[in-house]
C-alpha atoms as a PDB file:
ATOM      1  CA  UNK A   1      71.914  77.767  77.730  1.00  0.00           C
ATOM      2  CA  UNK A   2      72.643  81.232  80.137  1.00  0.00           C
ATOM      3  CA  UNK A   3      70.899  81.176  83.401  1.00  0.00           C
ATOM      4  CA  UNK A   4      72.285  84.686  83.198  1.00  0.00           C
ATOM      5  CA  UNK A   5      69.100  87.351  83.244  1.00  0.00           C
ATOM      6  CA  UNK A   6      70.517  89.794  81.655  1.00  0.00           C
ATOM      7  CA  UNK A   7      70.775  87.634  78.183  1.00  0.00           C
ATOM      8  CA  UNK A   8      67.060  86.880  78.287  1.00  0.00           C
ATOM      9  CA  UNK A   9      66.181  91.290  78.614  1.00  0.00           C
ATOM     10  CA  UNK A  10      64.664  93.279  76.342  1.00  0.00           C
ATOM     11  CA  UNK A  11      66.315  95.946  74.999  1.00  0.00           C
ATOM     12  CA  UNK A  12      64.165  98.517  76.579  1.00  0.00           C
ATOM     13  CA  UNK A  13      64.469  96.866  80.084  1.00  0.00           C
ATOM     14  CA  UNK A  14      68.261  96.770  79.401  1.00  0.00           C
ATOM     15  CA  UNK A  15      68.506 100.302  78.612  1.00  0.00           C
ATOM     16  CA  UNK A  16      66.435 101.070  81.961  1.00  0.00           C
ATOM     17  CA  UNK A  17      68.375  98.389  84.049  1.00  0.00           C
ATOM     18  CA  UNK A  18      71.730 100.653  82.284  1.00  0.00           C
ATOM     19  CA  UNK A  19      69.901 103.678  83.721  1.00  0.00           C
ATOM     20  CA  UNK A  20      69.637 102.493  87.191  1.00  0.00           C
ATOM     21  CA  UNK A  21      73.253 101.523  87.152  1.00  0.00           C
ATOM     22  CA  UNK A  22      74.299 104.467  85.624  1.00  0.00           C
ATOM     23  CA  UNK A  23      72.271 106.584  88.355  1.00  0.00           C
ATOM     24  CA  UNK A  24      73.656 104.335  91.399  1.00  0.00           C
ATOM     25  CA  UNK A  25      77.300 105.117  90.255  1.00  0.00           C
ATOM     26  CA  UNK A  26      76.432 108.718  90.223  1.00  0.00           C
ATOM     27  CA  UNK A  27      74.840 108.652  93.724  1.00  0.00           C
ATOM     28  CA  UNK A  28      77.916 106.550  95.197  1.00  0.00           C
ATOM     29  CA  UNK A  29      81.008 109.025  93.661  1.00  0.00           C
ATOM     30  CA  UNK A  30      78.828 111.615  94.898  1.00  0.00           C
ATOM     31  CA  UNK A  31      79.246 110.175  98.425  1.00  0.00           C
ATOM     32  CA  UNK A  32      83.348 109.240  97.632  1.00  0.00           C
ATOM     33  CA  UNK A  33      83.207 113.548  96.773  1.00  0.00           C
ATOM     34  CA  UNK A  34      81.298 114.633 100.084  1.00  0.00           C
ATOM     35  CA  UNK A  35      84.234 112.564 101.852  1.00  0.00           C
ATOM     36  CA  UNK A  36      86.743 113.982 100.240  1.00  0.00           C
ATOM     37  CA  UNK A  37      86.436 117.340 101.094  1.00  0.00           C
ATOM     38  CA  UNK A  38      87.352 117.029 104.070  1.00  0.00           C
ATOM     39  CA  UNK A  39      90.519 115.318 105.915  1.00  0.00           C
ATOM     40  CA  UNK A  40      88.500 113.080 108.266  1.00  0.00           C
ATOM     41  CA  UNK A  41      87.023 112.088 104.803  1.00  0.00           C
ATOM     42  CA  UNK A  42      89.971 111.821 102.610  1.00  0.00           C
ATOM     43  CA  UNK A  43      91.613 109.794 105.816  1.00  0.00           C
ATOM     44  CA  UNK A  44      88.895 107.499 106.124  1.00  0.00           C
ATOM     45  CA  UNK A  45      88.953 106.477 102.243  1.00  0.00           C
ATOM     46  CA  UNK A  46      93.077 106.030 102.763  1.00  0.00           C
ATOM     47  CA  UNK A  47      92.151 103.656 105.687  1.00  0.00           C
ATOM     48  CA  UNK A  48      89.101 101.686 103.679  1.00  0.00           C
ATOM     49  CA  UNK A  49      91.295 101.335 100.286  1.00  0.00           C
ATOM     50  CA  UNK A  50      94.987 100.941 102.197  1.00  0.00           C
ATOM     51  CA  UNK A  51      94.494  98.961 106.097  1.00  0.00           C
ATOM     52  CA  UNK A  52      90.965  97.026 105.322  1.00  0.00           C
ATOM     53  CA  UNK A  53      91.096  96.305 101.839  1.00  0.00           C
ATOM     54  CA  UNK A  54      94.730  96.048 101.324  1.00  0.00           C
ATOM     55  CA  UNK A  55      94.734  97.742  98.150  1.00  0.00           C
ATOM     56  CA  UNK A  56      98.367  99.339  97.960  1.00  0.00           C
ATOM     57  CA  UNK A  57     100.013  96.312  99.878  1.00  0.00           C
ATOM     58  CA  UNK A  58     102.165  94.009  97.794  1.00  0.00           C
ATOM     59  CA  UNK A  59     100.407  90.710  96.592  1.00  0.00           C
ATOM     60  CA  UNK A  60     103.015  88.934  98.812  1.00  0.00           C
ATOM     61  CA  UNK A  61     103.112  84.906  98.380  1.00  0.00           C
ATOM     62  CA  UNK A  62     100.937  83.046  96.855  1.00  0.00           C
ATOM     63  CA  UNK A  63     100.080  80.692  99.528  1.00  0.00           C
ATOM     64  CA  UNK A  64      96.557  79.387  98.685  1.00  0.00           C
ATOM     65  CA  UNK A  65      94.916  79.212 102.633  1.00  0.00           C
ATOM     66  CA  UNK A  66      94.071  83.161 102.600  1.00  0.00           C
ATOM     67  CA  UNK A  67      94.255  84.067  98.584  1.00  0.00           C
ATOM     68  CA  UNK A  68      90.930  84.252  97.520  1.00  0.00           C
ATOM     69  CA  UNK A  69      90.027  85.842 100.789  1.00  0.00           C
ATOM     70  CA  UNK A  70      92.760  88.701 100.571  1.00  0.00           C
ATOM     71  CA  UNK A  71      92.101  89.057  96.330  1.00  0.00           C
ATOM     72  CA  UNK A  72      88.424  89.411  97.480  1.00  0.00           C
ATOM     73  CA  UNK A  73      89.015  92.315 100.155  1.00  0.00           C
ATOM     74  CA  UNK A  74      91.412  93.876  97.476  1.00  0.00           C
ATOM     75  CA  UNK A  75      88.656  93.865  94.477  1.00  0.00           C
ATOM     76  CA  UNK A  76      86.404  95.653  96.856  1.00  0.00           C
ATOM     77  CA  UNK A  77      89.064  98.268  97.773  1.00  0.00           C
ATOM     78  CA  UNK A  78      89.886  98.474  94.020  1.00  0.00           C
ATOM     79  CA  UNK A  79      86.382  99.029  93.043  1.00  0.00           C
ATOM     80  CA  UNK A  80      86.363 102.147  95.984  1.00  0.00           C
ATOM     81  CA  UNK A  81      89.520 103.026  94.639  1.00  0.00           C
ATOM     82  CA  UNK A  82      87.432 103.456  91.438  1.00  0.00           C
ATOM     83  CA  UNK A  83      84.938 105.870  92.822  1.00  0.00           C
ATOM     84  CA  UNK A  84      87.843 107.989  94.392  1.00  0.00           C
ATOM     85  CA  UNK A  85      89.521 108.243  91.088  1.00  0.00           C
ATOM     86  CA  UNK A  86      86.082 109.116  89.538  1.00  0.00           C
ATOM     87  CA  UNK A  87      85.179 111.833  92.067  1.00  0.00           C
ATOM     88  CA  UNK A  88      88.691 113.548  91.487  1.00  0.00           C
ATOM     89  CA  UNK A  89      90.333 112.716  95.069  1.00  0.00           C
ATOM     90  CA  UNK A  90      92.440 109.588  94.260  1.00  0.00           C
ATOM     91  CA  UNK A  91      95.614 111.863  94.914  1.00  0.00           C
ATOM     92  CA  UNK A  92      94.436 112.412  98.653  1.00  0.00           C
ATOM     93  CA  UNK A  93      93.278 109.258  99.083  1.00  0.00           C
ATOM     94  CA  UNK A  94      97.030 107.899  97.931  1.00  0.00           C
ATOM     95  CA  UNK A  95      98.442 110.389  99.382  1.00  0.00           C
ATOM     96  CA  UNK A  96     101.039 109.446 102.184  1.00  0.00           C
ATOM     97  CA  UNK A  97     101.022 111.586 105.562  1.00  0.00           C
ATOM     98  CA  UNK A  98     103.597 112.718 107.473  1.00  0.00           C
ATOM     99  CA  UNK A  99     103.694 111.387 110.720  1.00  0.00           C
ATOM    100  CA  UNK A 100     103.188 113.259 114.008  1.00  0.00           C
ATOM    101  CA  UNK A 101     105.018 113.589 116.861  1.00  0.00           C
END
């Protein structure tokens, strides 16, 4: 037997518990959007997804002190990545700058 809660739902408290998600997904790309139109914005995404999450590094060796820690970071970057891809700005977010001198 599931300890799971979401086996033992109804179907109408599944289709509201769908709604919610649904609605919270909305409300965060919204937020990934307002950040991405502008380059503070768009810059802070880059650094979230690429320097503290990791997501666009190689996976690198598969020593096992670290690896669930670094996967970990990277799901959450991936599942940012998501958002940014969802509100239309992945391309700026990927998007590599040219240095300044």
């Amino acid at each position: 037997m599931s300890n799971d809660p979401a086996m033992w739902e109804t179907s109408r408290e599944k289709e509201a518990r769908e709604a919610r998600e649904k609605l919270e997904r909305a409300r965060l790309v919204g937020v990934v959007e307002a950040l991405g139109r502008s380059k503070d914005g768009t810059n802070f995404l880059r650094w979230l997804c690429e320097d503290v999450c990791g997501c666009f590094a190689p996976a690198g060796a598969l020593a096992c002190e670290g690896l669930l820690y670094r996967e970990g970071r990277r799901s959450v970057g991936m599942q940012l990545f998501a958002l940014c891809r969802e509100a239309g700005i992945a391309g700026a977010v990927c998007a590599v700058e040219e240095p300044k001198e």
